[in-house]
PDB file of N, CA and C in Angstrom:
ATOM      1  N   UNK A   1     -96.284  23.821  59.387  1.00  0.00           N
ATOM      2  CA  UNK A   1     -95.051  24.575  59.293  1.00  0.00           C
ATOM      3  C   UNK A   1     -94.882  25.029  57.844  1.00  0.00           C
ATOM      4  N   UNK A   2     -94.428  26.542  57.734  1.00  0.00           N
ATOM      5  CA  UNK A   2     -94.313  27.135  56.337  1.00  0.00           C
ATOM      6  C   UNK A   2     -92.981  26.342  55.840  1.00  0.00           C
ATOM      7  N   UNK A   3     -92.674  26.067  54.513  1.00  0.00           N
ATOM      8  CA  UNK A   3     -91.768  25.850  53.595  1.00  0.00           C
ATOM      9  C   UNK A   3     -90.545  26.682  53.926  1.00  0.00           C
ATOM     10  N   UNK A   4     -91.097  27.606  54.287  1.00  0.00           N
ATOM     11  CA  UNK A   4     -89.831  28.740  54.917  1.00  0.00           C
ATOM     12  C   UNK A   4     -89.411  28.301  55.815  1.00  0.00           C
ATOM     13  N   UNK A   5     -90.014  27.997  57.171  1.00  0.00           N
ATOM     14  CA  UNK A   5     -89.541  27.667  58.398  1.00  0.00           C
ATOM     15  C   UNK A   5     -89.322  26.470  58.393  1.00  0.00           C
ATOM     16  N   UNK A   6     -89.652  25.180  57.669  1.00  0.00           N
ATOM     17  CA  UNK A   6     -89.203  23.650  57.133  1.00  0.00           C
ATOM     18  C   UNK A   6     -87.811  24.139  56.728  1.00  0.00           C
ATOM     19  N   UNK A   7     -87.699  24.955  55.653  1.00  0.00           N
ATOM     20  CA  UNK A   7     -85.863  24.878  55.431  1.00  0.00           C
ATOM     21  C   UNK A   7     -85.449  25.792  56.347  1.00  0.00           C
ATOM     22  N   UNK A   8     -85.169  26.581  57.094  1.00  0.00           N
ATOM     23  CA  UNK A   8     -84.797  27.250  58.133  1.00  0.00           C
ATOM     24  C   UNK A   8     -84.388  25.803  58.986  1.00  0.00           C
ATOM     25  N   UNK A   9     -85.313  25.026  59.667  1.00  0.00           N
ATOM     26  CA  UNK A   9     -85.520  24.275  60.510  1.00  0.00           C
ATOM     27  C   UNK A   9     -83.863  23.121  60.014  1.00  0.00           C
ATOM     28  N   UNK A  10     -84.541  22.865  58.733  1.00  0.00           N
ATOM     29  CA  UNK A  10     -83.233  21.477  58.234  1.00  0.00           C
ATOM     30  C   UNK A  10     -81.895  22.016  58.112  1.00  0.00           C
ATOM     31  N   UNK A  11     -81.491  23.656  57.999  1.00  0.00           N
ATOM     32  CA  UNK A  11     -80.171  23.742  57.454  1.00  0.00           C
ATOM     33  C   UNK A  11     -80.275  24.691  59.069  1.00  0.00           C
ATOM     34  N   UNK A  12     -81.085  24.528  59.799  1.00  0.00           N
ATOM     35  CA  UNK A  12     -80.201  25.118  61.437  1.00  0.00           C
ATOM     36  C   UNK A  12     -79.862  23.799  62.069  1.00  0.00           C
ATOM     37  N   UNK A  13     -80.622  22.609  61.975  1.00  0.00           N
ATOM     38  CA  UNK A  13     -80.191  21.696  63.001  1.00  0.00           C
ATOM     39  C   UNK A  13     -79.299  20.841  61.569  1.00  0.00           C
ATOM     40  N   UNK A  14     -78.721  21.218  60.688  1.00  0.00           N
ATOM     41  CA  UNK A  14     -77.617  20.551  59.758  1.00  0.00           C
ATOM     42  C   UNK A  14     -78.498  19.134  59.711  1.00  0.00           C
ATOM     43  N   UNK A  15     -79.885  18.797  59.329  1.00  0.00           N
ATOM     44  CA  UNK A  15     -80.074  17.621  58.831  1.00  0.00           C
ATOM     45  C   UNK A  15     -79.806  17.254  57.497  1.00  0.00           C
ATOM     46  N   UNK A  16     -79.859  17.989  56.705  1.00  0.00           N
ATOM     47  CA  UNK A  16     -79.104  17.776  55.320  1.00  0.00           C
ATOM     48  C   UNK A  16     -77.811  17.763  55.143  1.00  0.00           C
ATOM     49  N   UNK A  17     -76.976  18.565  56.138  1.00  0.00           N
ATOM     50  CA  UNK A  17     -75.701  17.869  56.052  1.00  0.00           C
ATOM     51  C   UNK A  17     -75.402  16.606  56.785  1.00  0.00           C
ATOM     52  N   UNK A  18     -73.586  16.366  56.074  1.00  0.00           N
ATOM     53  CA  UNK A  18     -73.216  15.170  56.227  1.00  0.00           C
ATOM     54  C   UNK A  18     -71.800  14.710  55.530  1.00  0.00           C
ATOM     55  N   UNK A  19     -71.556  13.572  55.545  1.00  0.00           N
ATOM     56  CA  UNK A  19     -70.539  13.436  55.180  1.00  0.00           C
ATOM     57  C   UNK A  19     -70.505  12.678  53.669  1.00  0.00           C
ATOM     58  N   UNK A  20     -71.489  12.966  53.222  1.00  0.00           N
ATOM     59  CA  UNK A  20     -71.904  11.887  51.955  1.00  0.00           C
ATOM     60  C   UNK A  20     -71.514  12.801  50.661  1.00  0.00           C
ATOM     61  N   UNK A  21     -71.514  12.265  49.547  1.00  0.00           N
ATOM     62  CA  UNK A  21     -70.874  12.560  48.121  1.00  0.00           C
ATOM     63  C   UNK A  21     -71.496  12.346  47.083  1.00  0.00           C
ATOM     64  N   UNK A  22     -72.108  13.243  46.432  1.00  0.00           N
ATOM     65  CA  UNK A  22     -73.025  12.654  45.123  1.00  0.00           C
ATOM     66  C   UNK A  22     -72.066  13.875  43.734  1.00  0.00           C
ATOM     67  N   UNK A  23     -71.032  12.704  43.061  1.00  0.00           N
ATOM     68  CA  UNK A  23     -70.285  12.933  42.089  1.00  0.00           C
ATOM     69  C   UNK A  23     -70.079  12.367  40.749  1.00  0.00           C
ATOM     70  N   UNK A  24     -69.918  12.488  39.831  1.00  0.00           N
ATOM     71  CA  UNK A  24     -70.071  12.117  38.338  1.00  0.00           C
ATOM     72  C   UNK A  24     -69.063  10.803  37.928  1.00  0.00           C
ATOM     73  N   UNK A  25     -69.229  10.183  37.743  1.00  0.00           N
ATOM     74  CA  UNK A  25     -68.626   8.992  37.452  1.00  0.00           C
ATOM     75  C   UNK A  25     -68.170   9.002  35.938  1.00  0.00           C
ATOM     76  N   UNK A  26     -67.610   7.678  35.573  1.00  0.00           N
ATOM     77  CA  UNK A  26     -67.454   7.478  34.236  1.00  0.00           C
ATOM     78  C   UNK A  26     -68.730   7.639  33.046  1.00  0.00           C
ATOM     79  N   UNK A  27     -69.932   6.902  33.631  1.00  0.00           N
ATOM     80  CA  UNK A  27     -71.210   6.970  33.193  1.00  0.00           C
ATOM     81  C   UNK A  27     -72.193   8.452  33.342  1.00  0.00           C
ATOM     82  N   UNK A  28     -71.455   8.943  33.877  1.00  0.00           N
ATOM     83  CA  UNK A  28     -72.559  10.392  34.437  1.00  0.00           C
ATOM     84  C   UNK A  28     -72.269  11.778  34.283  1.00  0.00           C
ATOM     85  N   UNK A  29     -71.061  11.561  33.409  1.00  0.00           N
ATOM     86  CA  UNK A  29     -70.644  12.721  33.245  1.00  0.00           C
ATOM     87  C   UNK A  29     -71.617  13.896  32.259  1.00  0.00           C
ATOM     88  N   UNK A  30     -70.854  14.684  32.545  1.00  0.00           N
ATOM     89  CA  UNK A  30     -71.855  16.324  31.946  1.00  0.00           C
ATOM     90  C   UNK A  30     -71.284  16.050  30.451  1.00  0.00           C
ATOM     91  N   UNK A  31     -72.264  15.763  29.634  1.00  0.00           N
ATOM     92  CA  UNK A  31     -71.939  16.207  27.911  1.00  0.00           C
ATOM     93  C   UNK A  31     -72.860  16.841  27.013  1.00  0.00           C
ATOM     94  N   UNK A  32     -72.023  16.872  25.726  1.00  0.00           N
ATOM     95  CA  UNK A  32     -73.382  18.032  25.087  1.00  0.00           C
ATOM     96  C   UNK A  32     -72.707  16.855  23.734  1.00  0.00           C
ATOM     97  N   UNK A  33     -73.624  16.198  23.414  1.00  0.00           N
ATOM     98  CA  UNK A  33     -74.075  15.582  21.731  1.00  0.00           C
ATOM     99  C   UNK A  33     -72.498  14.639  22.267  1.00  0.00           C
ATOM    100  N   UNK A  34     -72.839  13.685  23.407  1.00  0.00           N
ATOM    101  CA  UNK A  34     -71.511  12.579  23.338  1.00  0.00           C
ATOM    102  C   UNK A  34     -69.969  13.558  23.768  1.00  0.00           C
ATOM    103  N   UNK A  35     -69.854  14.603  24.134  1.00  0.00           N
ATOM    104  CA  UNK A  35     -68.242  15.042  24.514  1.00  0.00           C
ATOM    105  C   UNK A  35     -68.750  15.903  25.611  1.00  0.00           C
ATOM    106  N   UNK A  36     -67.489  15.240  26.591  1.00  0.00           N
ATOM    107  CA  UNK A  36     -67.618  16.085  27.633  1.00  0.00           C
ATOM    108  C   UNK A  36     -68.018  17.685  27.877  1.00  0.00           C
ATOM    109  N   UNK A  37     -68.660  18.334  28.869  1.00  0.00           N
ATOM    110  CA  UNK A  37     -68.443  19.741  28.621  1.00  0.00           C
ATOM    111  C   UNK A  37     -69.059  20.490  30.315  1.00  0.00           C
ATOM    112  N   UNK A  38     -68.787  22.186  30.143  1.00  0.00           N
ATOM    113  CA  UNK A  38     -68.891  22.667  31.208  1.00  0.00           C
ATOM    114  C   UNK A  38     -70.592  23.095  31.166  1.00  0.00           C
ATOM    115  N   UNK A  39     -70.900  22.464  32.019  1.00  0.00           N
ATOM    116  CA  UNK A  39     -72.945  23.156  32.212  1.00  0.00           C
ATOM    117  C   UNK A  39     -73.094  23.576  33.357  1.00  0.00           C
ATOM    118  N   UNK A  40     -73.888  24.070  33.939  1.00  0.00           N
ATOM    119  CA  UNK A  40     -74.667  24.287  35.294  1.00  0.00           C
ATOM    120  C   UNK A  40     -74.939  23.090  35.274  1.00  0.00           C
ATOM    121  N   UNK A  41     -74.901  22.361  36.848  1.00  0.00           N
ATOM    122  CA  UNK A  41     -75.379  21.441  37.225  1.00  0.00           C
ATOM    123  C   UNK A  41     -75.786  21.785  38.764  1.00  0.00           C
ATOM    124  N   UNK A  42     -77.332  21.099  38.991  1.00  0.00           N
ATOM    125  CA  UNK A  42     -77.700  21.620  40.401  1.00  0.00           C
ATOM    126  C   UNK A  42     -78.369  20.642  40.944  1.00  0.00           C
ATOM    127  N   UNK A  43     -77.888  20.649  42.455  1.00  0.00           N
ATOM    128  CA  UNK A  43     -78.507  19.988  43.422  1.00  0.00           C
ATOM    129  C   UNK A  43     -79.859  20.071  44.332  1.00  0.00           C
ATOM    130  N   UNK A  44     -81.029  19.505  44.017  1.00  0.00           N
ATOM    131  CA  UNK A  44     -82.336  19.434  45.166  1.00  0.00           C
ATOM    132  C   UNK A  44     -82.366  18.547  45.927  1.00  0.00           C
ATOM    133  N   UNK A  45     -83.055  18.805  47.105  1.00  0.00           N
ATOM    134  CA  UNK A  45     -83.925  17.511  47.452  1.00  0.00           C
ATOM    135  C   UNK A  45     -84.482  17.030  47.622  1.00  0.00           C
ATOM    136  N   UNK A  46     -84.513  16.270  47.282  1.00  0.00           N
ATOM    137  CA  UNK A  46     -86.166  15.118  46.666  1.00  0.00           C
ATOM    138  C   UNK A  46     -87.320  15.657  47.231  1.00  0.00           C
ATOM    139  N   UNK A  47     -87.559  15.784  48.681  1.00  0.00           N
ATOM    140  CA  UNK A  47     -88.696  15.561  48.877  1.00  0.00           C
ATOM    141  C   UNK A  47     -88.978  17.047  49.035  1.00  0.00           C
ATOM    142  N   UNK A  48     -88.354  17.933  49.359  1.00  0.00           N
ATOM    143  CA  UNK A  48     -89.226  19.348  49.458  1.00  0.00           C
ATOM    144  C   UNK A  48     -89.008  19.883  47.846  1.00  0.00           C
ATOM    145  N   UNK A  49     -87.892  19.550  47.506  1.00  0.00           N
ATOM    146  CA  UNK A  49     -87.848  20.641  46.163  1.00  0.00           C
ATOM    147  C   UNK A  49     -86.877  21.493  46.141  1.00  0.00           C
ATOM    148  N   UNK A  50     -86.137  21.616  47.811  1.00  0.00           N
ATOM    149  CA  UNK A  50     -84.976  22.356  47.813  1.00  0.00           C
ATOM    150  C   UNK A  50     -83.975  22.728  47.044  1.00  0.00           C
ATOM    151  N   UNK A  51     -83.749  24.128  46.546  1.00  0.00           N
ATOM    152  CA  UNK A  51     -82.013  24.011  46.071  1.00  0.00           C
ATOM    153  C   UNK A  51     -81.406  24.198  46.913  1.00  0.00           C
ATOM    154  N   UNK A  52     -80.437  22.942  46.882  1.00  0.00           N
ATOM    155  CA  UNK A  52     -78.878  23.042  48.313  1.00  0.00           C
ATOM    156  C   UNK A  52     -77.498  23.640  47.275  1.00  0.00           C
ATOM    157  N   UNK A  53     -77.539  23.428  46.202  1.00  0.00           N
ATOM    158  CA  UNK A  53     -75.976  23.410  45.802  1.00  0.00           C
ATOM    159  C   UNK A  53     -75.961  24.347  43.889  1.00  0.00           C
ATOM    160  N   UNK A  54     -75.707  24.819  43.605  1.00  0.00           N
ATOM    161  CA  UNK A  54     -75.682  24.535  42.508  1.00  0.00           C
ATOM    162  C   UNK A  54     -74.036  24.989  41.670  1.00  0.00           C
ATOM    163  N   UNK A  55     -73.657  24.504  40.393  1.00  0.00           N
ATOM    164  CA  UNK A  55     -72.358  24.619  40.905  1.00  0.00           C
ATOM    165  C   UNK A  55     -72.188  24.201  38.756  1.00  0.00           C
ATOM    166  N   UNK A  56     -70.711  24.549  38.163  1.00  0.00           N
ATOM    167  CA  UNK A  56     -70.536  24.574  36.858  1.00  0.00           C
ATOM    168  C   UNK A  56     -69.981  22.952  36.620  1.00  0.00           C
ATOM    169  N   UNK A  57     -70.292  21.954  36.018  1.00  0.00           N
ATOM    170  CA  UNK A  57     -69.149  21.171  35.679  1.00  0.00           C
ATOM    171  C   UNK A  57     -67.723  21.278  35.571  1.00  0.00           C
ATOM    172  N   UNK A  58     -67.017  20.421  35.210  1.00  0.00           N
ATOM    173  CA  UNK A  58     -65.520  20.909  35.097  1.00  0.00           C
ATOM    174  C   UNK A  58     -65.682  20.749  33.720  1.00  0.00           C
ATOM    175  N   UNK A  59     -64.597  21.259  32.446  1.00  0.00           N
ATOM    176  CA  UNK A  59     -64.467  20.603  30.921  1.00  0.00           C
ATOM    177  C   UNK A  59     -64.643  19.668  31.245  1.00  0.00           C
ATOM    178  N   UNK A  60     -64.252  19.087  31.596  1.00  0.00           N
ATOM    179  CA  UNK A  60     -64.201  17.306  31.651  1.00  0.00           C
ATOM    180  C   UNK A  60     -65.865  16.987  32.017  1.00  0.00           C
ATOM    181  N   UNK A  61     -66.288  17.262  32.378  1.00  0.00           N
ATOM    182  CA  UNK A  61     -67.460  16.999  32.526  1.00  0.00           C
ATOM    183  C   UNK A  61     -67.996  16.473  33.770  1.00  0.00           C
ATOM    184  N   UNK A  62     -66.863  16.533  34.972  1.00  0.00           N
ATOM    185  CA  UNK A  62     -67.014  15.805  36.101  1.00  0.00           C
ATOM    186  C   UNK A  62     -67.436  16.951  37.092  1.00  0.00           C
ATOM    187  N   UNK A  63     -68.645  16.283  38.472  1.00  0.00           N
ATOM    188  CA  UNK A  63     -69.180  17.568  38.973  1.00  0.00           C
ATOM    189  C   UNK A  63     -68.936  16.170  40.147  1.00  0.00           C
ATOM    190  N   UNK A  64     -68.755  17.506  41.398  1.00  0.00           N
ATOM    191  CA  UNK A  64     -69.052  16.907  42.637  1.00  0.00           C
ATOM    192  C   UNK A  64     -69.948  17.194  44.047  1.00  0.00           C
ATOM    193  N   UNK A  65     -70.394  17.328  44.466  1.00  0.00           N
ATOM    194  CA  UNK A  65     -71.397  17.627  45.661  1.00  0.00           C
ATOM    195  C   UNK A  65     -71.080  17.204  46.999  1.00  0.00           C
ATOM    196  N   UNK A  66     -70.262  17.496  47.869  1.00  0.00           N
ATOM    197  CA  UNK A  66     -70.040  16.916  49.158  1.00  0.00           C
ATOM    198  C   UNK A  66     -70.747  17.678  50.398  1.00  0.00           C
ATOM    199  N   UNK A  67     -70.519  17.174  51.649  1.00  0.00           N
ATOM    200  CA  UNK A  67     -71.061  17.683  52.570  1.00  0.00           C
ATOM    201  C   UNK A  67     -72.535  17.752  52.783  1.00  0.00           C
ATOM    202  N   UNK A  68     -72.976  16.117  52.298  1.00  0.00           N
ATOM    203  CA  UNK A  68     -74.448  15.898  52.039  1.00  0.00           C
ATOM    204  C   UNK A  68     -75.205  14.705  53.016  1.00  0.00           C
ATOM    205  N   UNK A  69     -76.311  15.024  53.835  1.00  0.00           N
ATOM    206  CA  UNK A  69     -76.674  13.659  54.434  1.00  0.00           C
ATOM    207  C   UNK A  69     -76.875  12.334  53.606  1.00  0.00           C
ATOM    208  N   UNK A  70     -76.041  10.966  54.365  1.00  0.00           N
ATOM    209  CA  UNK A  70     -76.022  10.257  53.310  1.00  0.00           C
ATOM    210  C   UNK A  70     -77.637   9.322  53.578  1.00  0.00           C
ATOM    211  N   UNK A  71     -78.178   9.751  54.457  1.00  0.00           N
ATOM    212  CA  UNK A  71     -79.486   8.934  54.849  1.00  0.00           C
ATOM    213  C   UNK A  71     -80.520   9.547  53.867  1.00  0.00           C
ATOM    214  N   UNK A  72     -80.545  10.715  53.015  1.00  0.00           N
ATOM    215  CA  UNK A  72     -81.404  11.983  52.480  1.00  0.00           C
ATOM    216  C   UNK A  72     -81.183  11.464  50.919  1.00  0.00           C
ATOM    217  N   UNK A  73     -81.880  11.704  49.940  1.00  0.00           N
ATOM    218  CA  UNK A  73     -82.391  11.371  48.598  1.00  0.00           C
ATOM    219  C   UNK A  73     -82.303  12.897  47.889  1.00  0.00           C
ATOM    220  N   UNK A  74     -81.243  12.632  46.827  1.00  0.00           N
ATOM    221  CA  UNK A  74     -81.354  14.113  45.823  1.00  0.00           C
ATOM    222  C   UNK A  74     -81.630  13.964  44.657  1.00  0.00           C
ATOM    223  N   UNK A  75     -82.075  15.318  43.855  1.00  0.00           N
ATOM    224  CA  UNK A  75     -82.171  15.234  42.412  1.00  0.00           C
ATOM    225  C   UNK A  75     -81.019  15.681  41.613  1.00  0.00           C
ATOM    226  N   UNK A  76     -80.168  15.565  40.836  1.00  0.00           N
ATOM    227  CA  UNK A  76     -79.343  16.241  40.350  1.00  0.00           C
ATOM    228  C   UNK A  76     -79.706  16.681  38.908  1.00  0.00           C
ATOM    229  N   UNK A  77     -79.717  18.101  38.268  1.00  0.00           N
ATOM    230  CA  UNK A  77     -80.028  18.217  37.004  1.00  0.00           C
ATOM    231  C   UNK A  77     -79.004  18.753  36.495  1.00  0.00           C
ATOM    232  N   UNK A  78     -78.893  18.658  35.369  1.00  0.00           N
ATOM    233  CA  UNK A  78     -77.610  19.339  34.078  1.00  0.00           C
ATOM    234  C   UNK A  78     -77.991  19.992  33.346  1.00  0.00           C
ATOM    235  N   UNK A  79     -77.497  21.290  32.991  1.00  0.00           N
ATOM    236  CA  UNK A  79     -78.068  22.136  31.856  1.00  0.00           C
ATOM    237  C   UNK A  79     -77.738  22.444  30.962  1.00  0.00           C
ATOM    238  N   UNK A  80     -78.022  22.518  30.148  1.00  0.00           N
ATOM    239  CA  UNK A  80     -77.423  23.017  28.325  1.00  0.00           C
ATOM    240  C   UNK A  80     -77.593  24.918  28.939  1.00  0.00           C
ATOM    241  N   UNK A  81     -76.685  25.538  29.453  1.00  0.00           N
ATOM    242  CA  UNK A  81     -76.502  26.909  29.255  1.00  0.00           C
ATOM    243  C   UNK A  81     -76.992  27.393  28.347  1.00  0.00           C
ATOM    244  N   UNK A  82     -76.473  26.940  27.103  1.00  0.00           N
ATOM    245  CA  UNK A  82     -77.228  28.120  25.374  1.00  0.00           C
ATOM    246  C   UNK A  82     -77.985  27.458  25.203  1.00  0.00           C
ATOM    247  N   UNK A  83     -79.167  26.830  25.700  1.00  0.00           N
ATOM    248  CA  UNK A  83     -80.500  26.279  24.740  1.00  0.00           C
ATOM    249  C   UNK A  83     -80.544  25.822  24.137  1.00  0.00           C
ATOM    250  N   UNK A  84     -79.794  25.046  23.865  1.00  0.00           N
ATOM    251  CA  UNK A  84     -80.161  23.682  22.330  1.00  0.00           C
ATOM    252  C   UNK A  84     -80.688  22.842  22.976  1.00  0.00           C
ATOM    253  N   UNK A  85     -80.350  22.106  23.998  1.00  0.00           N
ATOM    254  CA  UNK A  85     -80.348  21.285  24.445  1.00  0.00           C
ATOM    255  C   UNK A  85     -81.719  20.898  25.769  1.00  0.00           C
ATOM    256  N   UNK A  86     -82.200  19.640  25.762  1.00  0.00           N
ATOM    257  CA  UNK A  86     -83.006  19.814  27.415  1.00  0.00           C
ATOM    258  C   UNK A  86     -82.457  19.576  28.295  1.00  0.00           C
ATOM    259  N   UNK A  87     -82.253  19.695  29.985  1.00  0.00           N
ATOM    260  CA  UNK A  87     -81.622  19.381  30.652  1.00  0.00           C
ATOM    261  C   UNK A  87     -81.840  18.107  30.925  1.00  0.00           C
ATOM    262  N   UNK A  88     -80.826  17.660  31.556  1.00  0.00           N
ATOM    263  CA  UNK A  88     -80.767  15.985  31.904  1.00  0.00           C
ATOM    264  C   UNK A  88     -81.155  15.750  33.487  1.00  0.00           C
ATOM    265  N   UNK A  89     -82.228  14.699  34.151  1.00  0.00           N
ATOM    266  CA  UNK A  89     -82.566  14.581  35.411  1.00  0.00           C
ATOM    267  C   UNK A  89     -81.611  13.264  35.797  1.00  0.00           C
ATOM    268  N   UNK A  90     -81.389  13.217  37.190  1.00  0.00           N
ATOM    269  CA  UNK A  90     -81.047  12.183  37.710  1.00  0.00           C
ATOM    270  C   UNK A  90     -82.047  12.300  39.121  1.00  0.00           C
ATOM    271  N   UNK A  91     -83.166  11.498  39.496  1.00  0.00           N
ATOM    272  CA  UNK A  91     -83.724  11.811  40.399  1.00  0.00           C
ATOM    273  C   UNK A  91     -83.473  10.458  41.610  1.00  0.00           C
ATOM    274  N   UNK A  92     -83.617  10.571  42.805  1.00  0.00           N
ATOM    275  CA  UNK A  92     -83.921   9.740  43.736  1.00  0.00           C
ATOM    276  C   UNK A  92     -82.173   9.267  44.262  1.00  0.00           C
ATOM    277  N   UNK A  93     -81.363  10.225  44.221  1.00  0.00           N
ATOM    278  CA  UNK A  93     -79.586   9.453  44.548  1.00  0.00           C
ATOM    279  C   UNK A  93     -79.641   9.769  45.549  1.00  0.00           C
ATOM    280  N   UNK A  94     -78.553   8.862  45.985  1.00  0.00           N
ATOM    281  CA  UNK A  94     -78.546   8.515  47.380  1.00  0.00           C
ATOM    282  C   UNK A  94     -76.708   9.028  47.447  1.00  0.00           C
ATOM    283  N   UNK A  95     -76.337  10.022  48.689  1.00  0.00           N
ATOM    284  CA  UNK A  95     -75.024  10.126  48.860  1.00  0.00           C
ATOM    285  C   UNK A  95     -74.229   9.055  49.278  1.00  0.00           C
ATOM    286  N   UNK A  96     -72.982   8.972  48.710  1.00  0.00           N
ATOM    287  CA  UNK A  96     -71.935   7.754  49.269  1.00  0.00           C
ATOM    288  C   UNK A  96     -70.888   8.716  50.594  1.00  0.00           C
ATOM    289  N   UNK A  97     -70.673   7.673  51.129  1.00  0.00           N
ATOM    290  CA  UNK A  97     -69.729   8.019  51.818  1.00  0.00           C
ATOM    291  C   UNK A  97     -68.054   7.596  51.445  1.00  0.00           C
ATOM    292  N   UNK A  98     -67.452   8.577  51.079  1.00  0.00           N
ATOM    293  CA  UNK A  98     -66.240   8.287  50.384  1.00  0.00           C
ATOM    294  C   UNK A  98     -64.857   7.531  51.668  1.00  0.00           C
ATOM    295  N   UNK A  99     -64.555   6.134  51.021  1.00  0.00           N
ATOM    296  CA  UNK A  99     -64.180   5.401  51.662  1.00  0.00           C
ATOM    297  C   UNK A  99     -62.387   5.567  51.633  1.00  0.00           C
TER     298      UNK A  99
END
């Protein structure tokens, strides 16, 4: 099966969705040199490489992702917009289900 018709296949029968939440915590927030800030931050997943989401921080530095299978494994990356900076990986998260 082509890569094409693999994601066709997962986002017609909604296996990547869900009810799960992969969001920035106290520890995870978006910063540039220690202070919060607004970046691109984007969602894959793990195992094909997919982009599902991609989306700006808030100032604050807090990003959220819902409507995600919570059984499924993502990457989340952060970006320095103007280039100073390298982007930051978070690989292998697992969605919560918000209680």
């Amino acid at each position: 099966m082509s890569l094409i018709k693999a994601k066709a296949y997962y986002m017609r029968t909604g296996e990547l969705r869900g009810k799960g939440v992969i969001s920035s915590g106290a520890s995870e927030l978006v910063t540039v040199e220690g202070s919060p800030a607004s970046r691109t931050v984007r969602l894959y997943h793990s195992r094909s490489g997919w982009l599902i989401q991609t989306q700006r921080s808030k100032p604050d530095g807090t990003f959220r992702f819902s409507g995600l299978n919570p059984d499924l494994l993502f990457k989340v990356e952060a970006y320095d917009d103007v280039g100073i900076h390298n982007a930051v990986v978070a690989d292998f998260v697992k969605p919560v289900i918000p209680t």
